[in-house]
N, C-alpha and C. Protein backbone atom coordinates (compact mmCIF):
# COMPACT_ATOMS: atom_id res chain seq x y z
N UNK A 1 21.57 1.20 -8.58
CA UNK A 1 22.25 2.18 -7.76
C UNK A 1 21.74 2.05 -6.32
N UNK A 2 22.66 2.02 -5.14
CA UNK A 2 21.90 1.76 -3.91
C UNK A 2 21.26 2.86 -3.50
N UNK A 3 21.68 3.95 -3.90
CA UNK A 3 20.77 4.95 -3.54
C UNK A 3 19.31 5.11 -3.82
N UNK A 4 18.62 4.74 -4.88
CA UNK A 4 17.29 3.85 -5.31
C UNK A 4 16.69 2.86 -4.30
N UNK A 5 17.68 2.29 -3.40
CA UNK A 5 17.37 0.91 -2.86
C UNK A 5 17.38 1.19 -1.67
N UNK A 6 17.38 2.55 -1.05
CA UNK A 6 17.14 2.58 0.49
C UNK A 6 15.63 2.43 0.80
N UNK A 7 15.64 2.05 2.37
CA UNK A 7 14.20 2.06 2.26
C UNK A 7 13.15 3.00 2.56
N UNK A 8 13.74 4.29 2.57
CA UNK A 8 12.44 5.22 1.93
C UNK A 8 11.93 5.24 0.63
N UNK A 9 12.49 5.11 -0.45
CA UNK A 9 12.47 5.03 -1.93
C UNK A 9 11.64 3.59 -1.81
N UNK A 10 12.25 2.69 -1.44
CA UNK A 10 11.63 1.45 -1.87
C UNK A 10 10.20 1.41 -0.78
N UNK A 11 9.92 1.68 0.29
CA UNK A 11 8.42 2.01 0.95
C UNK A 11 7.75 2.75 -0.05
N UNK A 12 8.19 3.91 -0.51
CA UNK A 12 7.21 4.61 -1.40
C UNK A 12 6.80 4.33 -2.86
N UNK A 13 7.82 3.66 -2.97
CA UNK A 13 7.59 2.64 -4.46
C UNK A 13 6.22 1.84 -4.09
N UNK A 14 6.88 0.81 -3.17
CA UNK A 14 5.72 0.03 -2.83
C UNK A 14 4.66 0.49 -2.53
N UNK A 15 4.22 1.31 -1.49
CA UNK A 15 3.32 2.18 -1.52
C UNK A 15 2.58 2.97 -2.53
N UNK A 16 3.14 3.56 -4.03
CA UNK A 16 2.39 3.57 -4.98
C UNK A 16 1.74 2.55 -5.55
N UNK A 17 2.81 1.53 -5.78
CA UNK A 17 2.36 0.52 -6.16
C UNK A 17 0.80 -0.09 -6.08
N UNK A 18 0.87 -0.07 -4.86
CA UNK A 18 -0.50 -0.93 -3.45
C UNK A 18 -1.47 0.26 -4.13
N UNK A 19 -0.95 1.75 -3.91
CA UNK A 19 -2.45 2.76 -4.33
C UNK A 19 -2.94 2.68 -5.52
N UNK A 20 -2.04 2.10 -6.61
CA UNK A 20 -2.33 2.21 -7.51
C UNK A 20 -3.23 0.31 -7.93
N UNK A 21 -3.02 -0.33 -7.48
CA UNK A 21 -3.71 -1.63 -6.96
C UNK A 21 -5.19 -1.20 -6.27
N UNK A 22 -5.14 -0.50 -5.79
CA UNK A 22 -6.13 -0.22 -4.89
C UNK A 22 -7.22 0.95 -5.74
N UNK A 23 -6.98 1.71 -6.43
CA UNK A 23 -7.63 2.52 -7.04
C UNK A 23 -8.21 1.39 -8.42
N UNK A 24 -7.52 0.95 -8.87
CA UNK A 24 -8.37 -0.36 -9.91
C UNK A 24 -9.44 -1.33 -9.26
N UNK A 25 -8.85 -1.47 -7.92
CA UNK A 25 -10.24 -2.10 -7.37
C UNK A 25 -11.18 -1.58 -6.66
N UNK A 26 -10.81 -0.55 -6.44
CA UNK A 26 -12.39 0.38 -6.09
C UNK A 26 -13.13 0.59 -7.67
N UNK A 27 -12.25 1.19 -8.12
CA UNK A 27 -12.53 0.97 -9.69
C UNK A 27 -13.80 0.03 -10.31
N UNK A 28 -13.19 -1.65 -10.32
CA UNK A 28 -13.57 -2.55 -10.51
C UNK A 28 -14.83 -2.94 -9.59
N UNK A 29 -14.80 -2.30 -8.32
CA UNK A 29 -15.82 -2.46 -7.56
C UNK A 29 -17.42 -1.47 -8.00
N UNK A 30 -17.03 -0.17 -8.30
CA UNK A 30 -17.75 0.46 -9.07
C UNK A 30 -18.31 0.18 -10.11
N UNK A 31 -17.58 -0.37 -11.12
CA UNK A 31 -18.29 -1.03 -11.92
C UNK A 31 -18.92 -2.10 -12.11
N UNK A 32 -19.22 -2.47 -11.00
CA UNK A 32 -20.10 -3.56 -10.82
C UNK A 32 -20.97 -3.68 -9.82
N UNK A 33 -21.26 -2.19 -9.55
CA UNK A 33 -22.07 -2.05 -8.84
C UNK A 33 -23.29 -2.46 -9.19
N UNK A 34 -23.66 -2.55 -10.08
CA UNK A 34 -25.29 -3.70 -10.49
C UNK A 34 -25.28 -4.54 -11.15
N UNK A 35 -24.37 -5.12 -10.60
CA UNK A 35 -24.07 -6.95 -10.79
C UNK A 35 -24.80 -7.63 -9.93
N UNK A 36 -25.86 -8.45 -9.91
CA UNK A 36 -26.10 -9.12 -9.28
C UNK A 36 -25.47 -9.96 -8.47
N UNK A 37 -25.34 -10.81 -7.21
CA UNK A 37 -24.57 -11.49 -6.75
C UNK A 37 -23.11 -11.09 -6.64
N UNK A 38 -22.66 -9.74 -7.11
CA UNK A 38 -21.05 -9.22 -6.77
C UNK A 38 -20.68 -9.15 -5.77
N UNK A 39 -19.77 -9.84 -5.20
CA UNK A 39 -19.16 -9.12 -4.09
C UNK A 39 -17.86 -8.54 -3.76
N UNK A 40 -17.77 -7.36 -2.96
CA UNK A 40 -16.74 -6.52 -3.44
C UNK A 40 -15.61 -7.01 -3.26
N UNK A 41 -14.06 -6.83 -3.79
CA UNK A 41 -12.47 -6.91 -3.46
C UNK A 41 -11.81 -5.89 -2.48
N UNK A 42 -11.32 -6.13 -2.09
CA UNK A 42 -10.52 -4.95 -1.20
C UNK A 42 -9.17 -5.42 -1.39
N UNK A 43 -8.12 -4.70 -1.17
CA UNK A 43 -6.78 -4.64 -0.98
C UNK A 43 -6.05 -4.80 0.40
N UNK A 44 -5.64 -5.93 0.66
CA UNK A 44 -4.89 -5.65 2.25
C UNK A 44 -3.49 -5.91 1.99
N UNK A 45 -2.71 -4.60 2.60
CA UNK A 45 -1.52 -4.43 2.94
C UNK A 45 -0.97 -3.63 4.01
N UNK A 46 -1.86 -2.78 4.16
CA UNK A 46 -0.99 -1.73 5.08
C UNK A 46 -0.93 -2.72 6.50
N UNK A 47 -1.75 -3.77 7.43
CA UNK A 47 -1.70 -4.48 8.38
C UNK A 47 -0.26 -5.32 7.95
N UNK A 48 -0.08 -5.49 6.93
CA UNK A 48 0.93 -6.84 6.64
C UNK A 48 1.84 -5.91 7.04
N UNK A 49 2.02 -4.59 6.21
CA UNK A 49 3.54 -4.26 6.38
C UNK A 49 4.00 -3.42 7.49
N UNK A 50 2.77 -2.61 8.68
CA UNK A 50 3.01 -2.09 9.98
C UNK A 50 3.49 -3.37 10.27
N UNK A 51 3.27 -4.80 10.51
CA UNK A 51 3.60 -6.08 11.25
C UNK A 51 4.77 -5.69 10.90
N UNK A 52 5.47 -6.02 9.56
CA UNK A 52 6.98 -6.18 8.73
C UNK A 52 7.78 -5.12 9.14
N UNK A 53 6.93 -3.71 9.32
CA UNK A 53 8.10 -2.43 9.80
C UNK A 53 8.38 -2.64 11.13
N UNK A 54 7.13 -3.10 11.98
CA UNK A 54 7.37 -3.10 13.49
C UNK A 54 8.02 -4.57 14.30
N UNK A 55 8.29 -5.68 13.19
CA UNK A 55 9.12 -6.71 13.90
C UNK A 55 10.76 -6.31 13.83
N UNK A 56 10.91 -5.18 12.78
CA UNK A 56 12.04 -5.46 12.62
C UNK A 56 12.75 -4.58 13.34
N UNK A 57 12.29 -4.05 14.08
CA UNK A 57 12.50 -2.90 15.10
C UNK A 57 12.59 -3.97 16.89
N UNK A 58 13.14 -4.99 16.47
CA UNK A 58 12.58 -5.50 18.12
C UNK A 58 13.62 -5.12 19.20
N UNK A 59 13.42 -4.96 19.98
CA UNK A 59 14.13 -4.36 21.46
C UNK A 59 15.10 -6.14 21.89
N UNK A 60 15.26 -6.77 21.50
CA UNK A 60 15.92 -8.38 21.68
C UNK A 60 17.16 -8.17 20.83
N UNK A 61 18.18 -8.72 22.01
CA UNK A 61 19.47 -8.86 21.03
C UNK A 61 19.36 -10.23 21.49
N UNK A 62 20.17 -10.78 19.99
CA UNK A 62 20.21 -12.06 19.91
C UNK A 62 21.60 -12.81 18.94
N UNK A 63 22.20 -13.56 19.99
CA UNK A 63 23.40 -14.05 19.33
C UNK A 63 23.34 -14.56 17.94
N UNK A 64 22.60 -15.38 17.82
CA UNK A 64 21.61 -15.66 16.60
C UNK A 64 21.01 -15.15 15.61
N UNK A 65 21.80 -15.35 14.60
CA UNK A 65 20.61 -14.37 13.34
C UNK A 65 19.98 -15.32 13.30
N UNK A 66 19.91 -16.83 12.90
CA UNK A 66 18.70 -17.77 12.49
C UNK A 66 17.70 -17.70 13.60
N UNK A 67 17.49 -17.10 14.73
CA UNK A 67 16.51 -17.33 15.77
C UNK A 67 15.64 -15.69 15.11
N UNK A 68 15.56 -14.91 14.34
CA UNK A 68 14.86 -14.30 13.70
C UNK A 68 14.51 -14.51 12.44
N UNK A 69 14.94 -15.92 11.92
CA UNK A 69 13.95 -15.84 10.12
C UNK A 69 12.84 -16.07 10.58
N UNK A 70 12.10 -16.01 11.26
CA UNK A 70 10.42 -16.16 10.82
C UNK A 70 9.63 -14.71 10.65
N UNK A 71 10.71 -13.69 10.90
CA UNK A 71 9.98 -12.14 11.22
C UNK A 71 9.82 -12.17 9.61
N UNK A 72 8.55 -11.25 9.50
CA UNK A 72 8.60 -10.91 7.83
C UNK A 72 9.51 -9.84 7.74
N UNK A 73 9.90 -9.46 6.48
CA UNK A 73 10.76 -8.58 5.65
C UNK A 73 9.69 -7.79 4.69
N UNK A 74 10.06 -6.20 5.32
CA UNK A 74 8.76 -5.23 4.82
C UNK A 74 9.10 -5.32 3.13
N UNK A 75 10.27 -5.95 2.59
CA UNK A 75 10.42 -5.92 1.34
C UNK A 75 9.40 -7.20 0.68
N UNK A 76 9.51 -8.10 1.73
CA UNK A 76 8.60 -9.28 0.92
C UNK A 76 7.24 -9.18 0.95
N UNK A 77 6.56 -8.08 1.58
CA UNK A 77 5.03 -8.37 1.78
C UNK A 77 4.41 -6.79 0.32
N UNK A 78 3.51 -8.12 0.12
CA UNK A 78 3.18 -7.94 -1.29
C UNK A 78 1.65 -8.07 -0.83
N UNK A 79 0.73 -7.03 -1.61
CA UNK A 79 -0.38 -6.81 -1.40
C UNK A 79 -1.39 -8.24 -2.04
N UNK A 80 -2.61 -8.06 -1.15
CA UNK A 80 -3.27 -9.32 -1.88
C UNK A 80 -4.88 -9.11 -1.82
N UNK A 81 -5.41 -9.42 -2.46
CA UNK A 81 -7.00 -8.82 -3.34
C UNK A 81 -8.21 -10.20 -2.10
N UNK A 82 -8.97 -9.77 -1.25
CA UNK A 82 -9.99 -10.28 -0.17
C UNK A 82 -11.45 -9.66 -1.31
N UNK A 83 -12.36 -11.08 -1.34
CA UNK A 83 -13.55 -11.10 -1.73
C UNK A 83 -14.24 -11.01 -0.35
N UNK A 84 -15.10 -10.11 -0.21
CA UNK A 84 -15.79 -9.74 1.24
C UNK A 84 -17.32 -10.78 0.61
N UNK A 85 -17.50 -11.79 1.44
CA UNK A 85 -18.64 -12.29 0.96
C UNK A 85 -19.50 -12.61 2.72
N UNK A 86 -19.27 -12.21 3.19
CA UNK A 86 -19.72 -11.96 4.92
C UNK A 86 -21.21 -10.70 4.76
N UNK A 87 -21.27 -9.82 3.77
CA UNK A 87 -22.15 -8.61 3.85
C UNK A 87 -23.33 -8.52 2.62
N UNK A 88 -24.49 -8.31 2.65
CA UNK A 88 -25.04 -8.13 1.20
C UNK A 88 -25.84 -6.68 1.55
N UNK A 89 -25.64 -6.14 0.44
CA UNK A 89 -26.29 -4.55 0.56
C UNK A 89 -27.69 -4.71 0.17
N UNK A 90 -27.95 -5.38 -0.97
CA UNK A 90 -29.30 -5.69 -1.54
C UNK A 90 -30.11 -7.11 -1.55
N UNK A 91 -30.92 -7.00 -2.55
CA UNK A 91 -31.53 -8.01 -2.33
C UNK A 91 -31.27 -9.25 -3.39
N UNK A 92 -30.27 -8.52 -4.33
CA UNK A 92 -29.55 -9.48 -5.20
C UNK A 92 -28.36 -9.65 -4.64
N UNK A 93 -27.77 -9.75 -3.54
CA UNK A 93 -26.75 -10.51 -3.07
C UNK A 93 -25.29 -9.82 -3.69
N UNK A 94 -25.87 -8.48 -3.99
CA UNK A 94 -24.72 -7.37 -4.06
C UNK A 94 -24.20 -6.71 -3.06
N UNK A 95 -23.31 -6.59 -2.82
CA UNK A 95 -22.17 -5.93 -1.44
C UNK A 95 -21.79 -4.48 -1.63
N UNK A 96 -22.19 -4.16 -2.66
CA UNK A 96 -20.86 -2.95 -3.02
C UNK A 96 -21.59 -1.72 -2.47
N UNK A 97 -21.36 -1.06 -2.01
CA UNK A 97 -22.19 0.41 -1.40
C UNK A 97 -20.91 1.53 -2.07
N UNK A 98 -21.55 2.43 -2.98
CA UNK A 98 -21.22 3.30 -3.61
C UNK A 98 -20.27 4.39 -2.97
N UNK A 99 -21.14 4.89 -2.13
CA UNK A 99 -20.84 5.83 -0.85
C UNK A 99 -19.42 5.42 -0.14
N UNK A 100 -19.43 4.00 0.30
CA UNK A 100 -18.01 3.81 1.26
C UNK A 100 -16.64 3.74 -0.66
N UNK A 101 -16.95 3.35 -1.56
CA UNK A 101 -15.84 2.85 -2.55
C UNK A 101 -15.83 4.63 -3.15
N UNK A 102 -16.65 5.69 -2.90
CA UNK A 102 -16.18 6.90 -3.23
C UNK A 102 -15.17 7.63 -2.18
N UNK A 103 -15.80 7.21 -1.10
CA UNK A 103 -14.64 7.93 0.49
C UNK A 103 -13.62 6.73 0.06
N UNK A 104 -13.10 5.83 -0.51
CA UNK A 104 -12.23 4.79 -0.20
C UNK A 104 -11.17 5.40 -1.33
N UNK A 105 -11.77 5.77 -2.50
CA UNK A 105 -11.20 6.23 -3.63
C UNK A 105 -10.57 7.65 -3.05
N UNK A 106 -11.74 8.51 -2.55
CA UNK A 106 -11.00 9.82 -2.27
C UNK A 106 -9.63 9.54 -1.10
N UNK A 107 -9.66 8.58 -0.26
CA UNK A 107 -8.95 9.17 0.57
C UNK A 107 -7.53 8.19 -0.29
N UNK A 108 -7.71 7.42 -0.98
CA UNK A 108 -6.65 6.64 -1.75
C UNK A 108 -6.36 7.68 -2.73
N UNK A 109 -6.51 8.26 -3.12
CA UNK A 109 -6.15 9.57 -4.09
C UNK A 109 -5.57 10.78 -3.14
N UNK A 110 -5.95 10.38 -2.22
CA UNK A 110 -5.22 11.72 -1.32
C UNK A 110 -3.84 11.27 -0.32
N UNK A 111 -3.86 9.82 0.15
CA UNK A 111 -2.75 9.45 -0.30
C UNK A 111 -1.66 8.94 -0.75
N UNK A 112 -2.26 8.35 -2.44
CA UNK A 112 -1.25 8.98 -3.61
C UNK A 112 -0.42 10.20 -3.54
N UNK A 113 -0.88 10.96 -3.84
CA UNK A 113 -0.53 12.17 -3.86
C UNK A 113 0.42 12.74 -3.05
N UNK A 114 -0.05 12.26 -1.53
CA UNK A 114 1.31 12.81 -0.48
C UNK A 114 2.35 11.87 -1.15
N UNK A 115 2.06 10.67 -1.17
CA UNK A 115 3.47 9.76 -1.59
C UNK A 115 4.09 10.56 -2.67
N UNK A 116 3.23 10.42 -3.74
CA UNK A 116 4.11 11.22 -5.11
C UNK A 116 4.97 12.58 -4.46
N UNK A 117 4.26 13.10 -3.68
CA UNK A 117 4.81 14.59 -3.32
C UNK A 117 6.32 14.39 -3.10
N UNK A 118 5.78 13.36 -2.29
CA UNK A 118 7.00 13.28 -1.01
C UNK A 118 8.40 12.38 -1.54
N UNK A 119 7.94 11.41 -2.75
CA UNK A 119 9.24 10.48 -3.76
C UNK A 119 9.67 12.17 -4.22
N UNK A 120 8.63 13.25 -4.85
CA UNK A 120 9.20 14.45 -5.32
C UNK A 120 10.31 15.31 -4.86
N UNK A 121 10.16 15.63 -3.51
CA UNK A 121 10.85 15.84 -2.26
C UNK A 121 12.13 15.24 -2.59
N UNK A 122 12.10 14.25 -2.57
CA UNK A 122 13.31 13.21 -2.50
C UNK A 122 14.10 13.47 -3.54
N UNK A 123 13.60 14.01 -4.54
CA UNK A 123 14.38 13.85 -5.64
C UNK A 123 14.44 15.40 -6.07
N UNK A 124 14.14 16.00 -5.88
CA UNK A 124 14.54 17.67 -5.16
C UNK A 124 15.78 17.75 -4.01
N UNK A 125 15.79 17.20 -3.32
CA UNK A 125 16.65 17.09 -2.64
C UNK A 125 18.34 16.38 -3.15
N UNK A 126 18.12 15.48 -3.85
CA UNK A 126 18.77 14.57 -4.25
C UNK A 126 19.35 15.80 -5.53
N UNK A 127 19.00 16.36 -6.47
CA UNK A 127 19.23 17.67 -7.54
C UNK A 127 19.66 18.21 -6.89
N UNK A 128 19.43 18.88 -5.68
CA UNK A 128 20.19 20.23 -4.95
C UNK A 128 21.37 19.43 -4.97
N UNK A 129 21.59 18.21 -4.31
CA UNK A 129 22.56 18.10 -3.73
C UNK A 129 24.09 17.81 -4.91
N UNK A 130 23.52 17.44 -5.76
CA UNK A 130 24.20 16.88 -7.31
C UNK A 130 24.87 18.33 -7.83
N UNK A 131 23.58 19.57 -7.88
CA UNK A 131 23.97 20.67 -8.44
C UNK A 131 25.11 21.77 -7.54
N UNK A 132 24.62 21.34 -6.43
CA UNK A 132 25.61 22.78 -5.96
C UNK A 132 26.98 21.48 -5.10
N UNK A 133 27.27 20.47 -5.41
CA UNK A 133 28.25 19.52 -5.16
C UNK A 133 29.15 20.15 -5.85
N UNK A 134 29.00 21.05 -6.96
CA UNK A 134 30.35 21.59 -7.73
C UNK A 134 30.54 22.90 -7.48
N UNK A 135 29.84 23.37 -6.44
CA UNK A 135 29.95 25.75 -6.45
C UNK A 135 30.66 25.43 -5.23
């Protein structure tokens, strides 16, 4: 249904998606917090897809559609998992500091949550509009 396929629905899809990516690897980072030699994963996306939202917004008109395929498409950028091996916290060549993957978790849980709220919203809105389409 295209209504599924606009791109607020599909940002916030993706956007769970990534939090929910992202909460397994803080996750995964936690639990290995006394691993010797671990070093932590992180999640990068949100840089990829400000790039992908903000090329496609460009102030250039252009006779040419082929003189814009190289811009990314916020639909194609797909999150991807970075081994940080640049930092060691200890003296076994562990990275992971507890403290930053609990603020990383809380504020990734906080927002989840607006997203969920806000797909909620959407689909509150979307019911009103279905139900009183017939009064």
């Amino acid at each position: 249904m295209a209504l599924f396929n606009s791109e607020s629905f599909g940002l916030l899809k993706n956007y769970l998606d990534v939090a929910s990516l992202h909460q397994k690897v803080v996750a995964h980072n936690i639990a290995n917090l006394n691993t010797p030699g671990y070093k932590r994963l992180s999640v990068s996306f949100e840089d990829e897809l400000k790039e992908a939202l903000n090329s496609e917004k460009l102030p250039l008109a252009t006779p040419l559609k082929q003189h814009l395929n190289n811009r990314p498409d916020w639909q194609q950028v797909s999150p991807s998992l970075e081994r940080n091996y640049t930092t060691t916290m200890r003296a076994d060549a562990n990275n992971v500091d507890l403290e930053q993957e609990m603020t990383l978790l809380t504020a990734n849980t906080i927002c989840y949550n607006l997203a969920v709220q806000r797909l909620s919203g959407k689909f509150e809105q979307l019911s009103y509009v279905i139900t009183s389409r017939g009064r």
